[in-house]
Protein backbone atom coordinates (compact mmCIF):
# COMPACT_ATOMS: atom_id res chain seq x y z
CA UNK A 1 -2.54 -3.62 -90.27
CA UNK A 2 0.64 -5.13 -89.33
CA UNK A 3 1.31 -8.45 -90.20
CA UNK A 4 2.00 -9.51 -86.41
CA UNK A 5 -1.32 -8.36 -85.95
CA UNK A 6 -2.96 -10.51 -88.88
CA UNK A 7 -1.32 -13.89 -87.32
CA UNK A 8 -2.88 -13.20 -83.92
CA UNK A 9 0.84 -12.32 -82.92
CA UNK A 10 0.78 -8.68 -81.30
CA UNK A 11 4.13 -6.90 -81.38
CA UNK A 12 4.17 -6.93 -77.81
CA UNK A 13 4.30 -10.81 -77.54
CA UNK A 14 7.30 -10.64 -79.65
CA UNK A 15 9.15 -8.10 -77.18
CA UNK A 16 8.14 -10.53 -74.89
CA UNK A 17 9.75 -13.32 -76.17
CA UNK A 18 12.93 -11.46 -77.07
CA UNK A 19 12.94 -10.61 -73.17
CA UNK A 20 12.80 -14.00 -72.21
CA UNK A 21 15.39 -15.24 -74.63
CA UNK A 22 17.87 -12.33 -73.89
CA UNK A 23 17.33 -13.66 -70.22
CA UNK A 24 17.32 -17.32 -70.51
CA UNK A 25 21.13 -15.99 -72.77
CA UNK A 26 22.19 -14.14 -69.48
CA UNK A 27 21.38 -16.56 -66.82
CA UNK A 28 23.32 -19.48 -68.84
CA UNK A 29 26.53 -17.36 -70.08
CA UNK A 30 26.46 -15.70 -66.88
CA UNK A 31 26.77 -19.41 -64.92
CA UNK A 32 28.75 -20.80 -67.14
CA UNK A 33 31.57 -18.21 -66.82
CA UNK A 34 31.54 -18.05 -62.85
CA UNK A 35 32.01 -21.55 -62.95
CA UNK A 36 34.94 -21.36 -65.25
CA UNK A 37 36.59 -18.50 -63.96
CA UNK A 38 36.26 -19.33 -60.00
CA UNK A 39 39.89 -20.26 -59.88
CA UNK A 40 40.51 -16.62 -61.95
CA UNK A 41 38.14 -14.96 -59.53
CA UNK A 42 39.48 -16.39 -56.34
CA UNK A 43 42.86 -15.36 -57.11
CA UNK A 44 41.83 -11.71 -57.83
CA UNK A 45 39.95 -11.48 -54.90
CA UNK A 46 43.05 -12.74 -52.57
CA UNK A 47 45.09 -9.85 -54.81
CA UNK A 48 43.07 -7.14 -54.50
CA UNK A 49 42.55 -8.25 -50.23
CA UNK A 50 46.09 -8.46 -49.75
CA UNK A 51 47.31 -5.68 -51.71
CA UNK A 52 45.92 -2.68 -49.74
CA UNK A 53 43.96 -1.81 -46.72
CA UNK A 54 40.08 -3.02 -47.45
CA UNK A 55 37.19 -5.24 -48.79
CA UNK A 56 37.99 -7.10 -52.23
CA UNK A 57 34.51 -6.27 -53.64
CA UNK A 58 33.40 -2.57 -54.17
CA UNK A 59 29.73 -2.02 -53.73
CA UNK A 60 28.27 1.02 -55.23
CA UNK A 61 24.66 2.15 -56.51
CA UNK A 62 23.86 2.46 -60.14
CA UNK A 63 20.39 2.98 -61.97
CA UNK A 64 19.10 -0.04 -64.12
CA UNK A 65 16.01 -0.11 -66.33
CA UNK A 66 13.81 2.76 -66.12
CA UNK A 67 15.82 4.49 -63.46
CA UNK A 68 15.02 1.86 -60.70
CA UNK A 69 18.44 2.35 -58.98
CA UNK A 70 20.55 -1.39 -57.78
CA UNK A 71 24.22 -2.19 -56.00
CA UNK A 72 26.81 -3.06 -58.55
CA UNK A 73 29.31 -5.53 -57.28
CA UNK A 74 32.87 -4.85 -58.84
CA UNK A 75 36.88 -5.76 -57.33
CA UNK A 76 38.18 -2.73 -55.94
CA UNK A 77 40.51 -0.93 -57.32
CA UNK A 78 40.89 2.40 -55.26
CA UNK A 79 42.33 2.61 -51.81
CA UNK A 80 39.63 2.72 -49.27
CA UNK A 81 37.07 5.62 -48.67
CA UNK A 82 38.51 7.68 -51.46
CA UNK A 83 36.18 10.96 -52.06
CA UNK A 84 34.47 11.08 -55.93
CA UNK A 85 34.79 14.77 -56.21
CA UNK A 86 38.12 14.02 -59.34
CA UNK A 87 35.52 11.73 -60.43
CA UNK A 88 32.32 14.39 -60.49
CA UNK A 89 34.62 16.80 -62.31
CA UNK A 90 35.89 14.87 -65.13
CA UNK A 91 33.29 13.49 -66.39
CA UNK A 92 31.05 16.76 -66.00
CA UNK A 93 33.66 18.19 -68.07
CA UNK A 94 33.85 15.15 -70.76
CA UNK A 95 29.91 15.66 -71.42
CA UNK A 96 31.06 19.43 -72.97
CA UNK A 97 34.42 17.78 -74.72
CA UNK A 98 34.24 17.43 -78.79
CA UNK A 99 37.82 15.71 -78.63
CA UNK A 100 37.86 11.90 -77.81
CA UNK A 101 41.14 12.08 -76.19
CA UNK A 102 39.71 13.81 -73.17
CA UNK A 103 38.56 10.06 -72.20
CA UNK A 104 42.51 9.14 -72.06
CA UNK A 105 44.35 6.25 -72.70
CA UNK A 106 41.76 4.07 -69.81
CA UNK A 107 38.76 5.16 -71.89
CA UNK A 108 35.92 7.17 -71.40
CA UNK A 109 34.70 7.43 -67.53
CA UNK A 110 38.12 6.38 -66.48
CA UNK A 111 40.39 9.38 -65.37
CA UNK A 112 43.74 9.13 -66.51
CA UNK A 113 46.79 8.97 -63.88
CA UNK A 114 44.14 8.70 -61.52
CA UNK A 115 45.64 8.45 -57.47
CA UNK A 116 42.93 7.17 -56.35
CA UNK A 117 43.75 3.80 -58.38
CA UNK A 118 46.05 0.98 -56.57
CA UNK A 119 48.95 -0.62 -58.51
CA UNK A 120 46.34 -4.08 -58.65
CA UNK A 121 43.59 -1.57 -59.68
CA UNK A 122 45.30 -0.53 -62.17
CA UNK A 123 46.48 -3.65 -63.92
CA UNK A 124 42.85 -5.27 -62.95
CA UNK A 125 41.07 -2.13 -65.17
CA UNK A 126 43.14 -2.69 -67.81
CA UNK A 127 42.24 -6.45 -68.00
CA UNK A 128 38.37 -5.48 -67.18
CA UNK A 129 38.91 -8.10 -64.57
CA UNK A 130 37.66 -6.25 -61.88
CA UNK A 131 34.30 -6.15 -63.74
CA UNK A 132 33.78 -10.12 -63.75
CA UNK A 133 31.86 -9.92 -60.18
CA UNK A 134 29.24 -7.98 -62.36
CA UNK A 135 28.05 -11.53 -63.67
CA UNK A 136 26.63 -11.61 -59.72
CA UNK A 137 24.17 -8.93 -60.92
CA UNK A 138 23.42 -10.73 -64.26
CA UNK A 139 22.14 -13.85 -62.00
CA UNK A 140 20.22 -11.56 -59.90
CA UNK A 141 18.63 -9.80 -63.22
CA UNK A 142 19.69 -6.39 -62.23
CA UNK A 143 21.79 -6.08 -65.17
CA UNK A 144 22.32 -8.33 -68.73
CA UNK A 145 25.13 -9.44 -70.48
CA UNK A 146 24.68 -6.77 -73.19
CA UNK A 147 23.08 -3.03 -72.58
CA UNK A 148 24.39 0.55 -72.03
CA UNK A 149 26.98 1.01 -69.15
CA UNK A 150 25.37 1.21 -65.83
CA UNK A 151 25.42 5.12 -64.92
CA UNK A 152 26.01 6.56 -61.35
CA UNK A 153 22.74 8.47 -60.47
CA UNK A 154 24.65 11.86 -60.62
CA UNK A 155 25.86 10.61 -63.90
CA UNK A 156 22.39 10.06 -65.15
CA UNK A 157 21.22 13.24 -63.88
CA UNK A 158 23.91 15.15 -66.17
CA UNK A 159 22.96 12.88 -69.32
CA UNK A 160 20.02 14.88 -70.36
CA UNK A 161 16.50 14.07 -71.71
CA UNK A 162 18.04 13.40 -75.06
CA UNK A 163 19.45 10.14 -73.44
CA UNK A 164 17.02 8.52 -71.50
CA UNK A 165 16.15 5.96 -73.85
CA UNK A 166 19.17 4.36 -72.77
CA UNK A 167 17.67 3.26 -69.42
CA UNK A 168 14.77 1.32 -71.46
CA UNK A 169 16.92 -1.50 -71.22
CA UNK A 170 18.83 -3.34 -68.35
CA UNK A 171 22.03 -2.15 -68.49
CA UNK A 172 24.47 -4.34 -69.48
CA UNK A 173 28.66 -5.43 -68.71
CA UNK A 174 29.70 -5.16 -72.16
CA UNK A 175 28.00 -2.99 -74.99
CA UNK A 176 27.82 -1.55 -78.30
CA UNK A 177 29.65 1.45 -77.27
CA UNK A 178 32.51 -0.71 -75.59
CA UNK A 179 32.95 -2.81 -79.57
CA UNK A 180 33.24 0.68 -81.29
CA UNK A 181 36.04 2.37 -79.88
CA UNK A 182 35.34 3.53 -77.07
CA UNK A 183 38.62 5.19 -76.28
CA UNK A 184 38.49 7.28 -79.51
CA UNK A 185 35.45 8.04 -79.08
CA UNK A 186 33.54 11.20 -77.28
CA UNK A 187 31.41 10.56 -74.40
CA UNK A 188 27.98 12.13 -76.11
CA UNK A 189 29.44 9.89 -79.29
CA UNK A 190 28.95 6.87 -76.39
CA UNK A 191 25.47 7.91 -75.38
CA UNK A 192 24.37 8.71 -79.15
CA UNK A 193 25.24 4.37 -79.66
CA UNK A 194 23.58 3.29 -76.18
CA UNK A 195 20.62 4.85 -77.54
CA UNK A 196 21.38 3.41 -81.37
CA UNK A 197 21.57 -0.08 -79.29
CA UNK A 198 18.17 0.34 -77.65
CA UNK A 199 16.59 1.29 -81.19
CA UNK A 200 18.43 -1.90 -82.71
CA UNK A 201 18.38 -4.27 -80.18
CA UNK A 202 17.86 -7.90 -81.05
CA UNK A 203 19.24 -11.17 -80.05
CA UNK A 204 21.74 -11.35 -82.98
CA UNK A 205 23.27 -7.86 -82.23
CA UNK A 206 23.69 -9.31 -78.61
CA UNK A 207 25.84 -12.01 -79.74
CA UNK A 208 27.54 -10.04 -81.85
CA UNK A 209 28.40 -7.68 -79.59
CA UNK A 210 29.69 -10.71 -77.46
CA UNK A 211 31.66 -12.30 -80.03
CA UNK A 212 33.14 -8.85 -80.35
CA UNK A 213 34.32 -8.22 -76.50
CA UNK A 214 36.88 -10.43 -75.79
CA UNK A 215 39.21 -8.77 -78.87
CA UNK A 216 38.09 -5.74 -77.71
CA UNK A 217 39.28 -6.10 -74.51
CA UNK A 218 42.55 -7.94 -75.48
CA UNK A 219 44.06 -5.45 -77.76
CA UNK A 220 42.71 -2.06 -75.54
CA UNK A 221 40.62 -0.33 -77.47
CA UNK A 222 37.34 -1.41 -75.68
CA UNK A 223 37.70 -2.21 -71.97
CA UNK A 224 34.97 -2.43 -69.95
């Protein structure tokens, strides 16, 4: 008998409070950083509208927890209407790579010298700024602070059985793969720690993957 059992204290009231506290953590951070980074966001969005022909926000469909599918709100960074077939093919081919440099000097999921990607798209990836509007779908609860990168459909359909763990949990803007190289790393070598994450996960590890993003993203070697 466990001993959350003997105080009356199932183990699924404990999940349940971890839930609530990982949300109550997402809907405060989440605020709290639109609010300070309006100015930062309202200047991106003027860039990214002026810059090329096209909406500043890119709205595209990605599958949350336990495959229910949501829009993801990111800056654009690709001229207008631009076909995902370069897209499709390098990534198919990064599930079959054993070398981590097949994910480039952008990172896995991220094609390198990609023309689809607009001189502000470019810069904006390599700051992860154009992933701030994702703090929309925090507030809305489609996605956390912290969980697995949110996965195209197609994408999902290529992962395999082996990985479907990952989509347990809500998926997240910053992760345990993106705080452990993720551009030296393979893209099965990614999926291995979103599953590690969901067999970990806790509200320290959260916070410590936090603490861990913003260096990340500052020196390169973990952009979102």
């Amino acid at each position: 008998m466990s001993a959350d059992t003997v105080l009356g204290r199932p183990a699924s009231h404990r999940v349940s409070r971890r839930t609530a506290a990982k949300r109550a953590l997402d809907v405060v951070i989440a605020a709290l950083l639109l609010l300070t980074l309006s100015p930062v966001l309202a200047i991106v969005w003027l860039l990214v509208r002026t810059s090329t022909p096209g909406g500043a926000l890119f709205r595209q469909p990605r599958v949350g927890r336990y495959g229910r599918r949501f829009v993801m709100y990111k800056f654009r960074t690709m001229y207008a209407d631009c076909p995902d077939d370069l897209h499709r093919a390098y990534v198919s081919r990064l599930l079959s790579e054993t070398d981590p440099s097949a994910g480039g000097e952008q990172g896995i999921f991220k094609l390198r010298d990609d023309p689809r990607i607009t001189r502000a798209g470019r810069w904006l990836r390599r700051t992860s700024l154009d992933e701030l509007p994702q703090l929309l779908n925090v507030l809305r609860g489609d996605m956390s602070l912290v969980g697995p990168r949110p996965a195209l459909p197609w994408e999902a359909a290529l992962f395999g059985q082996q990985y479907h763990k990952r989509f347990m949990v809500p998926p997240g803007v910053t992760g345990l793969w993106q705080v452990s190289g993720r551009n030296h790393l393979t893209m099965r070598q990614g999926l291995d720690l979103d599953v590690a994450y969901v067999d970990q996960q806790s509200l320290i590890l959260d916070l410590k993957i936090l603490i861990k993003t913003l260096p990340a993203v500052l020196t390169g070697s973990g952009a979102l």
